[in-house]
C-alpha atoms as a PDB file:
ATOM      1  CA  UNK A   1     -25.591  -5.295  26.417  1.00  0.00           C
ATOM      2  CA  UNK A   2     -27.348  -6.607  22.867  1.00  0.00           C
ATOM      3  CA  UNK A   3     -30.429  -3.945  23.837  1.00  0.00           C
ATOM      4  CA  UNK A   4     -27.821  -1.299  24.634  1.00  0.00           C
ATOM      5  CA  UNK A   5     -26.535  -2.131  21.149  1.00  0.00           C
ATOM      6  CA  UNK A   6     -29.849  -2.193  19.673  1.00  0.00           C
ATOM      7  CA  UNK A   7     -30.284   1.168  20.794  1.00  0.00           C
ATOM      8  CA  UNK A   8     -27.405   2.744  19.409  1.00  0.00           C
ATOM      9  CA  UNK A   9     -27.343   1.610  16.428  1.00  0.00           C
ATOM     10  CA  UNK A  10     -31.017   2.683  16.411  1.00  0.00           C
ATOM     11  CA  UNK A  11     -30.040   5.867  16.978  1.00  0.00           C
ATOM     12  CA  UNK A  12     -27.332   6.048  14.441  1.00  0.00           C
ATOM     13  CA  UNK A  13     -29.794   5.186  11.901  1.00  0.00           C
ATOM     14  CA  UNK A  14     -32.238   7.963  12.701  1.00  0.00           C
ATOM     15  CA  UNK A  15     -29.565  10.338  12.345  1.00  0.00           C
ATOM     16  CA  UNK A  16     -27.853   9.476   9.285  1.00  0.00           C
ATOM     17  CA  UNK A  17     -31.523   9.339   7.644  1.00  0.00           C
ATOM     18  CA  UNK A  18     -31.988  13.034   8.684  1.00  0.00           C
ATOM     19  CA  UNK A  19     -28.331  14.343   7.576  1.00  0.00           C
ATOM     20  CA  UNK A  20     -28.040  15.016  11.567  1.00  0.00           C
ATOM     21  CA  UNK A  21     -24.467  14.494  13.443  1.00  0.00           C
ATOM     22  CA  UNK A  22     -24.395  14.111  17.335  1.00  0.00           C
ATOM     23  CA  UNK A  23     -21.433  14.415  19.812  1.00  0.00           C
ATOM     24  CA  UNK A  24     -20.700  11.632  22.572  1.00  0.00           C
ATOM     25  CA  UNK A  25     -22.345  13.906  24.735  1.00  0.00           C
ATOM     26  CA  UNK A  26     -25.153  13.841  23.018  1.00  0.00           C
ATOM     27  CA  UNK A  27     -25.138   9.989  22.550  1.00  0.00           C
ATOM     28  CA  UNK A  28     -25.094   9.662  26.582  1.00  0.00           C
ATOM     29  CA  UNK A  29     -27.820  12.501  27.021  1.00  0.00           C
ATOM     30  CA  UNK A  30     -29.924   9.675  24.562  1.00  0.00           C
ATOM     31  CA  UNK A  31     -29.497   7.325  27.341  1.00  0.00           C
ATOM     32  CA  UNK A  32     -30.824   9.488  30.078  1.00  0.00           C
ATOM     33  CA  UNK A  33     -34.120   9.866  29.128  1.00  0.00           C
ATOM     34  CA  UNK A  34     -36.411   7.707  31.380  1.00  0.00           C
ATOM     35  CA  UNK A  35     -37.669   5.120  29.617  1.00  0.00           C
ATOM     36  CA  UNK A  36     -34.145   3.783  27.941  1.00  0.00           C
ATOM     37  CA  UNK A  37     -32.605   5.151  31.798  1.00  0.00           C
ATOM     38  CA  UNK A  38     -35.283   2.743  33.384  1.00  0.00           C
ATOM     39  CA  UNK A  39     -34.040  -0.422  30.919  1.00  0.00           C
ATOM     40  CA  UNK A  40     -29.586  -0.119  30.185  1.00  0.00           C
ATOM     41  CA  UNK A  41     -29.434   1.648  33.520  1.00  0.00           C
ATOM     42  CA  UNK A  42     -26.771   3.911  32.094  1.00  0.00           C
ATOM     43  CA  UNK A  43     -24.870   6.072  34.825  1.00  0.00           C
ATOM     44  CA  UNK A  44     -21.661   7.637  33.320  1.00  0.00           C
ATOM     45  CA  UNK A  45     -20.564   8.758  29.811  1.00  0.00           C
ATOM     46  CA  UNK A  46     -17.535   6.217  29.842  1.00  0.00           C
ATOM     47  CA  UNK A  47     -20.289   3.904  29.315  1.00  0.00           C
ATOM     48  CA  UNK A  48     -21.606   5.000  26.078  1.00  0.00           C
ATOM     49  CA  UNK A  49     -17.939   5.922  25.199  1.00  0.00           C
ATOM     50  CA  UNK A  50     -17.511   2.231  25.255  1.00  0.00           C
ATOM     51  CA  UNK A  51     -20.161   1.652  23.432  1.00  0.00           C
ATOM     52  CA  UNK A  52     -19.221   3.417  20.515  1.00  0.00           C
ATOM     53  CA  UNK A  53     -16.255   2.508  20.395  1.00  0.00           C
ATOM     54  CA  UNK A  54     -17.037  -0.937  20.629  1.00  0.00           C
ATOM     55  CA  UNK A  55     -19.483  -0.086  17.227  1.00  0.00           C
ATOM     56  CA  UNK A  56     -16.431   1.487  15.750  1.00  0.00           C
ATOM     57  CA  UNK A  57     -15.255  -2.371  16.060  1.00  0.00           C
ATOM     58  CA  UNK A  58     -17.879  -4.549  14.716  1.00  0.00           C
ATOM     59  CA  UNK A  59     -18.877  -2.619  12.158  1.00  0.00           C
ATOM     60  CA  UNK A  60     -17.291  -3.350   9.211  1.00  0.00           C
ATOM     61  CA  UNK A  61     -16.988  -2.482   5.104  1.00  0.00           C
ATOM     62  CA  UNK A  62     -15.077  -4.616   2.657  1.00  0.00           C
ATOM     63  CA  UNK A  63     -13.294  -5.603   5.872  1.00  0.00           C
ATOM     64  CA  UNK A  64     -11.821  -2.816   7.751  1.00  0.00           C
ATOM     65  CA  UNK A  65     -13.584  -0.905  10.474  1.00  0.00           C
ATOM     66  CA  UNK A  66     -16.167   1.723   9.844  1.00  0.00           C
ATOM     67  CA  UNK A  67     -15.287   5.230  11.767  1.00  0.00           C
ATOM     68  CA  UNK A  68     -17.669   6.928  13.877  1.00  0.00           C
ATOM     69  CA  UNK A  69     -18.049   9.966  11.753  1.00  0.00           C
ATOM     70  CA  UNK A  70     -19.733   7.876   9.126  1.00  0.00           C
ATOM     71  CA  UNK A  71     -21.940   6.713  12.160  1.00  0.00           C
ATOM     72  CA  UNK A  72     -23.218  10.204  12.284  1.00  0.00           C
ATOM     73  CA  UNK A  73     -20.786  10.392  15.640  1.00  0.00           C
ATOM     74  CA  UNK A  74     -18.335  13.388  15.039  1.00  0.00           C
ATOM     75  CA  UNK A  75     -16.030  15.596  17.585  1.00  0.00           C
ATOM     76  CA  UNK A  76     -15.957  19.263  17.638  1.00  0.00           C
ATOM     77  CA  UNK A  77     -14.143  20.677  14.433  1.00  0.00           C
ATOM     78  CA  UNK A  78     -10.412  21.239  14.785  1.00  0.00           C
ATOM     79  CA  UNK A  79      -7.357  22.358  12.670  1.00  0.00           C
ATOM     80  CA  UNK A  80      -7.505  24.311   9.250  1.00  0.00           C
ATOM     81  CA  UNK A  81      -6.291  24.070   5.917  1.00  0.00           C
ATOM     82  CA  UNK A  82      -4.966  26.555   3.217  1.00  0.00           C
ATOM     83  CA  UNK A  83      -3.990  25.693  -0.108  1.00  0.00           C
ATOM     84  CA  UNK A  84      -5.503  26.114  -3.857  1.00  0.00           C
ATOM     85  CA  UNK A  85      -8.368  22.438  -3.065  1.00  0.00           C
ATOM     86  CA  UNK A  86     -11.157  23.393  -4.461  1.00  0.00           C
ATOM     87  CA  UNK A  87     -14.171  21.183  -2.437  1.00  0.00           C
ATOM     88  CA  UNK A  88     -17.269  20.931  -1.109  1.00  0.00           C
ATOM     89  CA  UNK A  89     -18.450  19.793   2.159  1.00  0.00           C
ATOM     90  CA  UNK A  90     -22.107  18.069   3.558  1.00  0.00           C
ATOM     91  CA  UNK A  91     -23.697  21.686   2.746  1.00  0.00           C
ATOM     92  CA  UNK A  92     -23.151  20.885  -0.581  1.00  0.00           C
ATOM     93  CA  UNK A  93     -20.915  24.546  -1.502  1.00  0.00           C
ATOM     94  CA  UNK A  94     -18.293  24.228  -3.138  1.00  0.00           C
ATOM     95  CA  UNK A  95     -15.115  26.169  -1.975  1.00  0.00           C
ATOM     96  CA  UNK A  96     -11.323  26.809  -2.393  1.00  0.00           C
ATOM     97  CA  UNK A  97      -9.736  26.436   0.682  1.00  0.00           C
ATOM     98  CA  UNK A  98      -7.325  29.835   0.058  1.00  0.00           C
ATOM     99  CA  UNK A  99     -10.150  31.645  -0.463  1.00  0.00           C
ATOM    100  CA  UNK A 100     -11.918  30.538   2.745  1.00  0.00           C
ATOM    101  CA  UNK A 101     -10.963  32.712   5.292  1.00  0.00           C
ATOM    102  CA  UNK A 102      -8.084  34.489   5.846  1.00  0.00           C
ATOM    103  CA  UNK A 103      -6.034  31.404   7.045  1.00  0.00           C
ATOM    104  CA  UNK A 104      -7.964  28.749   5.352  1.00  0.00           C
ATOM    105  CA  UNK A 105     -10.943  26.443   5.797  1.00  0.00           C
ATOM    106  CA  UNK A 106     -11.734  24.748   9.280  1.00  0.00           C
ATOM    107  CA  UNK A 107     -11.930  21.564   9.074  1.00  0.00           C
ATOM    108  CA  UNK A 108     -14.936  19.753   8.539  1.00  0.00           C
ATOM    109  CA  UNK A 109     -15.945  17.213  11.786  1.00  0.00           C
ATOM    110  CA  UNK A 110     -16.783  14.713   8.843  1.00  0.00           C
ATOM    111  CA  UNK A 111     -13.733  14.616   6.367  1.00  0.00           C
ATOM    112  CA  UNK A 112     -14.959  11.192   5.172  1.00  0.00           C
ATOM    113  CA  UNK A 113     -18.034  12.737   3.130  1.00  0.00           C
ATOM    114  CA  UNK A 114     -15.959  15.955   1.890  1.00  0.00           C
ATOM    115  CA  UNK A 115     -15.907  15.355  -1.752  1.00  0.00           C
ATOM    116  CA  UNK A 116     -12.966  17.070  -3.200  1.00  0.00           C
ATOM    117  CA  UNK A 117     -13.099  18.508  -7.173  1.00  0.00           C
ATOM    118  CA  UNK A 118      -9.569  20.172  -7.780  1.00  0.00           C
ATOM    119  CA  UNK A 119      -6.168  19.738  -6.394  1.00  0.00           C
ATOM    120  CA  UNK A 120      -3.702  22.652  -7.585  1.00  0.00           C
ATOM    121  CA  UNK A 121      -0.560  21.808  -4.854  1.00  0.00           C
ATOM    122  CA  UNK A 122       2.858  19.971  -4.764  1.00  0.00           C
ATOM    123  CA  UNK A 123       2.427  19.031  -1.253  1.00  0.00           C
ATOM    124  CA  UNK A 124       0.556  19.494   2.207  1.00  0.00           C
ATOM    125  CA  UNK A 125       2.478  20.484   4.961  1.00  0.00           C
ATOM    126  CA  UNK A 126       1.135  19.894   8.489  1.00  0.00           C
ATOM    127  CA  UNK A 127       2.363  22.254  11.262  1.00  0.00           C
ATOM    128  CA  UNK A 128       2.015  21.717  15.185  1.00  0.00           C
ATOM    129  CA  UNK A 129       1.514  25.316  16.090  1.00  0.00           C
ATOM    130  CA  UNK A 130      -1.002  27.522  14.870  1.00  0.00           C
ATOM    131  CA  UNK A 131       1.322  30.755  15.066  1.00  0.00           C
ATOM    132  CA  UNK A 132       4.115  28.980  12.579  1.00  0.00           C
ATOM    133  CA  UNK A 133       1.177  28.093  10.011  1.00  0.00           C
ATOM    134  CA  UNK A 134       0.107  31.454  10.598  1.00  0.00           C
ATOM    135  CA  UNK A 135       3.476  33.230   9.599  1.00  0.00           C
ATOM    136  CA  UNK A 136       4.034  30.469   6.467  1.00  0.00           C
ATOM    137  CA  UNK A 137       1.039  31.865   5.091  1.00  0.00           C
ATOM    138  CA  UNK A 138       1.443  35.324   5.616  1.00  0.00           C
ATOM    139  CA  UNK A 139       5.108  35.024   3.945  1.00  0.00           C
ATOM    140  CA  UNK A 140       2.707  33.602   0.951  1.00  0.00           C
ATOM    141  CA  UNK A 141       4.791  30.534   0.980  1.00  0.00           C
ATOM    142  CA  UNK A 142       1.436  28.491  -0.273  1.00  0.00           C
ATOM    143  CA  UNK A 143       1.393  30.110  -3.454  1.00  0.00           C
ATOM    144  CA  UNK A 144       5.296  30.488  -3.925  1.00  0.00           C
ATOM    145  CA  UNK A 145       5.900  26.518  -2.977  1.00  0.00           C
ATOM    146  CA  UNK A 146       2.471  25.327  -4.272  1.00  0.00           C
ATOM    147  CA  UNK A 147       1.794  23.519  -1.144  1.00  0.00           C
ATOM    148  CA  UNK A 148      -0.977  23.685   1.219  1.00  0.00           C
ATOM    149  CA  UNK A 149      -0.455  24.628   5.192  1.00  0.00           C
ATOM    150  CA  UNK A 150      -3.074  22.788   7.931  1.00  0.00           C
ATOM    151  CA  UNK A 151      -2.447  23.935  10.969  1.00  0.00           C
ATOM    152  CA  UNK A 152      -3.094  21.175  13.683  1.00  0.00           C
ATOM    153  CA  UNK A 153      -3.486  23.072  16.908  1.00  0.00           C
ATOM    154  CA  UNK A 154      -1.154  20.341  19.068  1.00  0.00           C
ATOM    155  CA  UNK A 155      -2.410  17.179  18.790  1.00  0.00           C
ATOM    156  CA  UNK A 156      -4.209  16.472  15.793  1.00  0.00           C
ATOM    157  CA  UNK A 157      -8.155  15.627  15.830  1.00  0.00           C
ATOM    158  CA  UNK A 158      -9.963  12.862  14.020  1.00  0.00           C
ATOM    159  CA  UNK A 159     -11.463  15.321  11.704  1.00  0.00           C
ATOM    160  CA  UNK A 160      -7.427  16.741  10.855  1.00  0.00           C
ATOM    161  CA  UNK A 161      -6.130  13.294  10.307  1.00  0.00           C
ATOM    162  CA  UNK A 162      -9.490  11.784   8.609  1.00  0.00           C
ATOM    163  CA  UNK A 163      -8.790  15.269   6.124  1.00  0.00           C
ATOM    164  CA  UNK A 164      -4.901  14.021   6.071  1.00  0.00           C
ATOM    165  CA  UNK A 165      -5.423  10.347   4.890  1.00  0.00           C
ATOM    166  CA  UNK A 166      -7.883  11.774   2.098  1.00  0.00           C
ATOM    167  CA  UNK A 167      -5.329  14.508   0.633  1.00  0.00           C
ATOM    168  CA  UNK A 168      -2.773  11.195   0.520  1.00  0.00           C
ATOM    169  CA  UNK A 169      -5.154   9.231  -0.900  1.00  0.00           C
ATOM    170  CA  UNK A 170      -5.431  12.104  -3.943  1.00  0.00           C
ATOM    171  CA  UNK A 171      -1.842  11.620  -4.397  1.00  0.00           C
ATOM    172  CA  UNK A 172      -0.548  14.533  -2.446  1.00  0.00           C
ATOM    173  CA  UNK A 173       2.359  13.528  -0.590  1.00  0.00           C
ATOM    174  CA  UNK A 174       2.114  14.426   3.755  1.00  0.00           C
ATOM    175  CA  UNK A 175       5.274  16.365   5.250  1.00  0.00           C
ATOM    176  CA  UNK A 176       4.403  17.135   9.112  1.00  0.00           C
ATOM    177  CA  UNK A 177       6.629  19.983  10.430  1.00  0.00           C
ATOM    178  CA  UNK A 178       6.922  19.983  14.553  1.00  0.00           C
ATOM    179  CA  UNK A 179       9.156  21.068  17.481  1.00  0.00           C
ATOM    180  CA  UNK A 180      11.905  19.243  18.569  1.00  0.00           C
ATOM    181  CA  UNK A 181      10.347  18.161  21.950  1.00  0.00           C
ATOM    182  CA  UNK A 182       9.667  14.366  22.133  1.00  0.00           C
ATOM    183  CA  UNK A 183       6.031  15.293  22.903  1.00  0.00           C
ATOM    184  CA  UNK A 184       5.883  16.805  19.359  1.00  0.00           C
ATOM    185  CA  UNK A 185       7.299  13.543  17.524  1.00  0.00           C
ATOM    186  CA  UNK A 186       3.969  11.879  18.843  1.00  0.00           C
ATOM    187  CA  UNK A 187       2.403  14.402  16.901  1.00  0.00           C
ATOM    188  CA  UNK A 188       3.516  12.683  13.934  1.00  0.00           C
ATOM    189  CA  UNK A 189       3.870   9.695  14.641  1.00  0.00           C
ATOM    190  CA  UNK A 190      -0.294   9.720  15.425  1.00  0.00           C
ATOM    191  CA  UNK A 191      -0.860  11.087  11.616  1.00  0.00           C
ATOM    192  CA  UNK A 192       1.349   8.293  10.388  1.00  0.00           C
ATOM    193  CA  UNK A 193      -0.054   5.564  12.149  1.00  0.00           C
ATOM    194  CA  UNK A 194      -3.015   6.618  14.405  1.00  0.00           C
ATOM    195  CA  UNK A 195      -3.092   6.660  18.148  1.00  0.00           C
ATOM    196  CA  UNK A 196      -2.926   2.936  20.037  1.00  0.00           C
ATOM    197  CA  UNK A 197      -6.601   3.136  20.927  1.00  0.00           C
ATOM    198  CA  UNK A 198      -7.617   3.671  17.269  1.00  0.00           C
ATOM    199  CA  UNK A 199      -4.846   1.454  15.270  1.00  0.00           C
ATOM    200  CA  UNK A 200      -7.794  -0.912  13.577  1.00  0.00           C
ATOM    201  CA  UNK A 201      -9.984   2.361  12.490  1.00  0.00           C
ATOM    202  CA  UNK A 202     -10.338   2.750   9.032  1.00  0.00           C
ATOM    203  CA  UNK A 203      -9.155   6.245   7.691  1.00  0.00           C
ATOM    204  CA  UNK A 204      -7.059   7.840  10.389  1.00  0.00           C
ATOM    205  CA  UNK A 205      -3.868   6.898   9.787  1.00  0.00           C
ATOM    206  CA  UNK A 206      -1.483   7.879   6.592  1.00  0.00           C
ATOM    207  CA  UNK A 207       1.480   5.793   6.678  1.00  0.00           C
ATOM    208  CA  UNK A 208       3.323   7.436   3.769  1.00  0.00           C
ATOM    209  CA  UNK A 209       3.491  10.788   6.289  1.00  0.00           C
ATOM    210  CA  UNK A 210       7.326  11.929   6.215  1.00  0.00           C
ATOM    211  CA  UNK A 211       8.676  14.089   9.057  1.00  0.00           C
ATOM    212  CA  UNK A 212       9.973  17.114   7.958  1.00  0.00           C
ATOM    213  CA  UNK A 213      11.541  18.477  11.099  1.00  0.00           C
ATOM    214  CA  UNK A 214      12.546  19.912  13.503  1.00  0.00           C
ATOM    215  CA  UNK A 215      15.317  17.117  14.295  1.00  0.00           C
ATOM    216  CA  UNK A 216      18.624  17.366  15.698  1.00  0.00           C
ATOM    217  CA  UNK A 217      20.946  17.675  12.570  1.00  0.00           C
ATOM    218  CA  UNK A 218      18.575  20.898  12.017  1.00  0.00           C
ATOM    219  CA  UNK A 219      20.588  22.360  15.067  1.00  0.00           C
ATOM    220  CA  UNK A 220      23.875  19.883  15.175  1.00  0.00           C
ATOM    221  CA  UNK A 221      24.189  19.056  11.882  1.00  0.00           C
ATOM    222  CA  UNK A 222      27.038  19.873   9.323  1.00  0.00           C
ATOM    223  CA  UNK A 223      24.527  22.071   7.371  1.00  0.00           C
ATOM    224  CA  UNK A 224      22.196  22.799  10.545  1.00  0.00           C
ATOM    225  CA  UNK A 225      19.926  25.598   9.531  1.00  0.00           C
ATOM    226  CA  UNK A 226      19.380  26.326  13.508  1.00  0.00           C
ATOM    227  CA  UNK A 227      22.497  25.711  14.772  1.00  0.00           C
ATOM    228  CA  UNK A 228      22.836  29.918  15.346  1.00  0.00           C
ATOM    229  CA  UNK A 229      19.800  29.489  17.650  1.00  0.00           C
ATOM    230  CA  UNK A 230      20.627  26.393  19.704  1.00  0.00           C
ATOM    231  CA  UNK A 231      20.837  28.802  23.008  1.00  0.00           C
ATOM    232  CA  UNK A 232      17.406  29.069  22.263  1.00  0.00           C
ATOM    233  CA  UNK A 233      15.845  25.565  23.333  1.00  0.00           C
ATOM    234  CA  UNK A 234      15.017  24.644  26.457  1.00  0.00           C
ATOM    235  CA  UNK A 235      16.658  21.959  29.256  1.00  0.00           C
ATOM    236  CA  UNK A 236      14.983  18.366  28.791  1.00  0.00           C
ATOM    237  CA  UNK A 237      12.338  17.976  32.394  1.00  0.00           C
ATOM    238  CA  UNK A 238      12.363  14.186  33.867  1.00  0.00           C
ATOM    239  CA  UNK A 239       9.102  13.714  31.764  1.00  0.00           C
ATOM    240  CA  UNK A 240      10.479  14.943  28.694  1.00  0.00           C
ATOM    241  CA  UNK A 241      13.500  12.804  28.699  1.00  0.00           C
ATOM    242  CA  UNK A 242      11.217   9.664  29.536  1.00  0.00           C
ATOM    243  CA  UNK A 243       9.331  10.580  26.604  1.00  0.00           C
ATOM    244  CA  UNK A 244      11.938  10.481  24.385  1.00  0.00           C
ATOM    245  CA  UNK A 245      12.627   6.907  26.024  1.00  0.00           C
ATOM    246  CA  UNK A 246       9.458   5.395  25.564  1.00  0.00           C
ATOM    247  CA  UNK A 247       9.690   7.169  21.538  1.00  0.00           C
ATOM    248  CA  UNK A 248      12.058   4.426  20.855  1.00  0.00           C
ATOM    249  CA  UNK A 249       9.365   1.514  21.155  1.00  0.00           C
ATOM    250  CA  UNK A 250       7.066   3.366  18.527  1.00  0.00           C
ATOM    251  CA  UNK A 251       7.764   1.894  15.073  1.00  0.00           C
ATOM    252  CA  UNK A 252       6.601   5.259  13.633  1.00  0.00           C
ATOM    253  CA  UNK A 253       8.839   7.332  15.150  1.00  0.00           C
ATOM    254  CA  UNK A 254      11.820   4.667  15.488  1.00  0.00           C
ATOM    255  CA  UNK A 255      11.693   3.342  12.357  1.00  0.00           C
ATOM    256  CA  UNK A 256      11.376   6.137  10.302  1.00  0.00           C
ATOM    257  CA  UNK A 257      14.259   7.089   7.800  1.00  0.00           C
ATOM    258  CA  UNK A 258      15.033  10.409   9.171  1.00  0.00           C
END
């Protein structure tokens, strides 16, 4: 409704005026206190769900649609990042994200207003699993490659791929490294061109991603660095193999050079 809308966007002002954030949880709780309850009659979180995502729509600068981070609207925090960036986030520090911990800096839930000062790498290198960015770090690979590691933790987050597009937007070319499972393809194919739901959103997408592996010549191939190892991977499940079906009507994964 307009007063449900009204309301929001209310509420998203108040917040960005204080330098507060709020969860969709928090957005719903907004709408269960009596007197809005007794007006927009709001039951279920899907509800205000909608509604933000319907804001995430109409909103718009210089033409494209306006994120819900920079709504004040964030998730929780997910992925990290090591590499010689030297940045600083809404606290205002500034930080190196090698020096930030011992496998990096977790990502920020706002990406969009981390301002970065240095870039010192050849390349960022995205890895599905947490225990392979782990083990490229502790080989010191960072600092022997000049690249920086993020480790996505499955699926990346809107934070990861909000931090993603900004790296590629400083001119540091995206490599995603993932299993060979089909699941793991969608993986990168949601860096390089954001999930369905969230196609028109501003920020969340970085086309010029490449797919570094794993692929199939990695095991079959002439050269195949894996191909000692193929006993190792596991029999294709009904959904798996359907996966890989359904792969071939997603430009980013079907049109991609390798």
């Amino acid at each position: 409704t307009i007063a449900g809308l009204v309301y929001g966007l209310s509420r998203f002002k108040e917040h960005l005026e204080q330098n507060m954030s709020m969860s969709l949880r928090d957005f719903y709780y907004m709408h269960k206190v009596k007197s809005v309850q007794d007006v927009l009659k709001i039951s279920e979180q899907t509800e205000t769900n909608r509604m933000i995502n319907l804001c995430e729509r109409m909103i718009r600068h210089e033409g494209a649609s306006v994120p819900r981070e920079e709504l004040g609207v964030v998730s929780s925090p997910k992925g990290t990042f090591y590499g010689d960036v030297t940045l600083s986030d809404l606290s205002g520090k500034k930080l190196n994200c090698n020096a930030a911990g011992e496998y990096g800096w977790f990502i920020s839930s706002r990406p969009f207003d981390v301002k970065i000062h240095d870039i010192n790498i050849d390349a960022a290198v995205f890895v599905e699993k947490e225990a392979m960015s782990r083990n490229l770090i502790e080989l010191g690979l960072p600092e022997s490659l000049k690249i920086g590691v993020g480790s996505l933790f499955g699926q990346p987050g809107r934070n990861m791929r909000g931090w993603i597009r900004k790296l590629a937007d400083a001119q540091v070319p995206i490599l995603v490294l993932v299993d060979m499972s089909p699941w793991s393809l969608r993986i990168f194919s949601t860096i390089k061109s954001n999930s369905i739901e969230l196609s028109n959103i501003r920020g969340l997408a970085t086309p010029e991603t490449k797919l570094l592996g794993l692929t199939t010549d990695d095991f079959w191939g002439r050269n195949g660095m894996l191909k000692d190892i193929e006993h190792s991977l596991e029999t294709m499940s009904k959904s798996d193999v359907k996966c890989a079906q359904q792969n071939r009507n997603i430009p980013a994964i079907s049109e991609d050079p390798l």
